[in-house]
C-alpha atoms as a PDB file:
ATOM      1  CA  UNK A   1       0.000   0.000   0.000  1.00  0.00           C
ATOM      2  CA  UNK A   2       1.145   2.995  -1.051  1.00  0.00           C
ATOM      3  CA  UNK A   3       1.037   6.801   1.488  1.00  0.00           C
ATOM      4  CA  UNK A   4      -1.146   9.126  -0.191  1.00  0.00           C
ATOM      5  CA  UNK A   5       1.241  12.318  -0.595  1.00  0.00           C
ATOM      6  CA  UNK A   6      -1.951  14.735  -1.163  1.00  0.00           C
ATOM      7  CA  UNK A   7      -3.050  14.357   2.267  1.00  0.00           C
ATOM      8  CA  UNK A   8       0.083  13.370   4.265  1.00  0.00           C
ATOM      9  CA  UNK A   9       0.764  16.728   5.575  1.00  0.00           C
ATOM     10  CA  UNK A  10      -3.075  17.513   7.116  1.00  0.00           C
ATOM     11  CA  UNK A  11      -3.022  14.017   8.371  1.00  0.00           C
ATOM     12  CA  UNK A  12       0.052  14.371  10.243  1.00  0.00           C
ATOM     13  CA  UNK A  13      -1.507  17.094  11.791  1.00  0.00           C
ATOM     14  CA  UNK A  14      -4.313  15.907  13.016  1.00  0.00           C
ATOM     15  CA  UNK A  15      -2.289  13.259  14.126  1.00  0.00           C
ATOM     16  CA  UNK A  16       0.646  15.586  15.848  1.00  0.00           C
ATOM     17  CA  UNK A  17      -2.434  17.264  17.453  1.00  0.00           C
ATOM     18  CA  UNK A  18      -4.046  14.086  18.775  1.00  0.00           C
ATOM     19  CA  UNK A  19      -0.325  13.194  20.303  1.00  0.00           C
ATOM     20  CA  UNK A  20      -0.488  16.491  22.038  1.00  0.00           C
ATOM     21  CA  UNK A  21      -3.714  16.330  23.434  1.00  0.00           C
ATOM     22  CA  UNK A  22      -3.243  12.615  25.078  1.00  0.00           C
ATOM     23  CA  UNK A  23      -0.026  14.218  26.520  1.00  0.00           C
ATOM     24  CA  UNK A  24      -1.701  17.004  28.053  1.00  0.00           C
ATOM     25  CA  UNK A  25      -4.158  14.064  29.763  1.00  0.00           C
ATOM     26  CA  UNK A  26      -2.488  13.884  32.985  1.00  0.00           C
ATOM     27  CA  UNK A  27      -3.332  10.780  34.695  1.00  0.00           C
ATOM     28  CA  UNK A  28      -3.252  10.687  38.474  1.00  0.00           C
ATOM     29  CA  UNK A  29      -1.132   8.350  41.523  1.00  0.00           C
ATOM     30  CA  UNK A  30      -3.447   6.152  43.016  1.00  0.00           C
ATOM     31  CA  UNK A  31      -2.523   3.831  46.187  1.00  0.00           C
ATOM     32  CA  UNK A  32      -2.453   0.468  46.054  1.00  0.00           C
ATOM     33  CA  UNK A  33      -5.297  -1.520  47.893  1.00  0.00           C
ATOM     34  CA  UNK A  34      -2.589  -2.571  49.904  1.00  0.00           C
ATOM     35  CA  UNK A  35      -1.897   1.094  51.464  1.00  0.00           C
ATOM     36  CA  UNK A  36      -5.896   0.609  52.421  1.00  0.00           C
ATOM     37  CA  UNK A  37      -4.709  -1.260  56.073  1.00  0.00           C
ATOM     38  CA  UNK A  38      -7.754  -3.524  58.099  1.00  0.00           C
ATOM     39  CA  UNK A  39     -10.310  -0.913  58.833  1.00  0.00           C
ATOM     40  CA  UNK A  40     -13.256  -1.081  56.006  1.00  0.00           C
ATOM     41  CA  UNK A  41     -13.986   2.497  53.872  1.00  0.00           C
ATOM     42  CA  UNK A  42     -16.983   4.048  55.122  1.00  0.00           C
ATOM     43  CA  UNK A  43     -19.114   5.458  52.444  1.00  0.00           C
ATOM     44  CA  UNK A  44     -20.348   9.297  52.531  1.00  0.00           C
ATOM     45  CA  UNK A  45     -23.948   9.189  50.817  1.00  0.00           C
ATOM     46  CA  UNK A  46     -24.158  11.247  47.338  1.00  0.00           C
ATOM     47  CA  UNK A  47     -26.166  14.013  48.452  1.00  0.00           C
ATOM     48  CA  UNK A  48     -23.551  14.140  52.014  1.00  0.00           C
ATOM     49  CA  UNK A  49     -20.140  14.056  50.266  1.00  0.00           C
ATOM     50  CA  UNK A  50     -17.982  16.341  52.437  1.00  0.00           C
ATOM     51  CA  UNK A  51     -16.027  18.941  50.627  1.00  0.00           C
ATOM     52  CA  UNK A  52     -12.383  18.615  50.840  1.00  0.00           C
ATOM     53  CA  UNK A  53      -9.241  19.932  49.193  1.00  0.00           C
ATOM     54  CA  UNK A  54      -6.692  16.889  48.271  1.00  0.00           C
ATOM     55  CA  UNK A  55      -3.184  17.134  47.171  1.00  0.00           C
ATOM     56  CA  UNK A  56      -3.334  15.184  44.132  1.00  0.00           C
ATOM     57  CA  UNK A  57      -0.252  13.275  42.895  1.00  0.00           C
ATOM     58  CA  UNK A  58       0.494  12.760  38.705  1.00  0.00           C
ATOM     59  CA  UNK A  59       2.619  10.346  36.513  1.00  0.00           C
ATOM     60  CA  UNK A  60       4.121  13.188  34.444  1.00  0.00           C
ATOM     61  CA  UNK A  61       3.479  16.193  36.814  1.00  0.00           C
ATOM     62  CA  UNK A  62       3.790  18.220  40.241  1.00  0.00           C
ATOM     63  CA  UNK A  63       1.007  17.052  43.134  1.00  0.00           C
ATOM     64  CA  UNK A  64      -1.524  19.947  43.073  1.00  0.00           C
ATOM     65  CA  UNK A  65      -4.261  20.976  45.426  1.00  0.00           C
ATOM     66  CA  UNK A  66      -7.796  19.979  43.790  1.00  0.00           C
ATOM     67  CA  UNK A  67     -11.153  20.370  45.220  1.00  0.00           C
ATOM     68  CA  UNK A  68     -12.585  17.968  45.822  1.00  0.00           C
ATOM     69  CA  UNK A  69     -15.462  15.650  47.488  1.00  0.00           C
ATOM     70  CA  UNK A  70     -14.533  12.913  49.557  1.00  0.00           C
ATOM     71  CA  UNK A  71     -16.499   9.851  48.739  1.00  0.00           C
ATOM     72  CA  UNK A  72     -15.256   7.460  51.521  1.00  0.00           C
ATOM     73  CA  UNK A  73     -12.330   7.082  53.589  1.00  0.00           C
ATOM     74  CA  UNK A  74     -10.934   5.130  56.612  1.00  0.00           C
ATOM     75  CA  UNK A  75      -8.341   5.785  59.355  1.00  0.00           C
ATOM     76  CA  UNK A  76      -5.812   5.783  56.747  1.00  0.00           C
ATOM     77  CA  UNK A  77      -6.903   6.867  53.166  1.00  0.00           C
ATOM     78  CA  UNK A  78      -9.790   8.842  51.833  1.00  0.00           C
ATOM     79  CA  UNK A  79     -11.136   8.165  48.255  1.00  0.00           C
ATOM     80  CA  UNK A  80     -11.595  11.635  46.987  1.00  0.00           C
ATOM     81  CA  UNK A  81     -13.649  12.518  43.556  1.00  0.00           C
ATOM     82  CA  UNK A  82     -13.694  15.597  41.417  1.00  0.00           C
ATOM     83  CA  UNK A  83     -14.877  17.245  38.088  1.00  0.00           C
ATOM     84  CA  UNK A  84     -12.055  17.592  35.243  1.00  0.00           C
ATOM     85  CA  UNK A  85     -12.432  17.827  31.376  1.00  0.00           C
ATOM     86  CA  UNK A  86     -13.353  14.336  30.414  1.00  0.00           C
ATOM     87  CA  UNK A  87     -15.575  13.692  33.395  1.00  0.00           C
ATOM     88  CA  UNK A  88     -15.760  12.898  37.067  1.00  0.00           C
ATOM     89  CA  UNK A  89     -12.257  11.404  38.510  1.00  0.00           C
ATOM     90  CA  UNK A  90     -11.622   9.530  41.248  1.00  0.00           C
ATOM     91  CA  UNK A  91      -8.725   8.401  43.083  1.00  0.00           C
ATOM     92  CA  UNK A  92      -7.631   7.242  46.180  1.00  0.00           C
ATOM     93  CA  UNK A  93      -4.816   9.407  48.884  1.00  0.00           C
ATOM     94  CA  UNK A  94      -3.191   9.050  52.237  1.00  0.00           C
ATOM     95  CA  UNK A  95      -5.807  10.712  54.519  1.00  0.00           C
ATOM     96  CA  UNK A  96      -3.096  13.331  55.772  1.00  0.00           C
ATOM     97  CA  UNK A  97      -3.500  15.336  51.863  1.00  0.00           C
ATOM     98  CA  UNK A  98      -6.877  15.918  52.279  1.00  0.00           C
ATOM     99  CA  UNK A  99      -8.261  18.650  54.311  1.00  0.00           C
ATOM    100  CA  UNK A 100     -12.266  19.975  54.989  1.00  0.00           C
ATOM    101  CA  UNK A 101     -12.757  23.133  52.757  1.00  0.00           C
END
């Protein structure tokens, strides 16, 4: 099969750009189940999610602050949700980088 040359350069384009966007996709640090320790995860009800702030660790970035809702948590993580582009994300933190807002 041959490339068609007509098109090459606006397809590598829109292919440089899709590149770009997945690399601007940071993906966040979640702990392992392991990290969870004995106590179960209590679950906050939808409507009752507390509002937190959580330092948020990434693969290919700086931890930030996000804010954030915690969804459940224990005596040693909390499993904190927010909004991004993309949709709602989740991940779970060490309960010490999450605070009450």
């Amino acid at each position: 099969m041959t490339k068609n040359r007509r098109y090459e350069a606006h397809y590598d384009a829109l292919n440089d750009q899709r590149i770009a966007q997945t690399a601007a996709h940071l993906s966040p640090c979640t702990l392992p189940s392991t990290a969870y320790g004995p106590e179960p995860i209590r679950w906050a009800p939808r409507d009752r999610q507390p509002a937190v702030w959580a330092w948020i660790s990434w693969k290919d970035a700086p931890a930030s602050r996000v804010a954030a809702v915690a969804a459940g948590w224990n005596d040693r993580v909390v499993i904190v949700e927010w909004e991004a582009a993309g949709g709602r994300r989740s991940v779970v933190v060490w309960r010490n980088a999450v605070s009450r807002r």
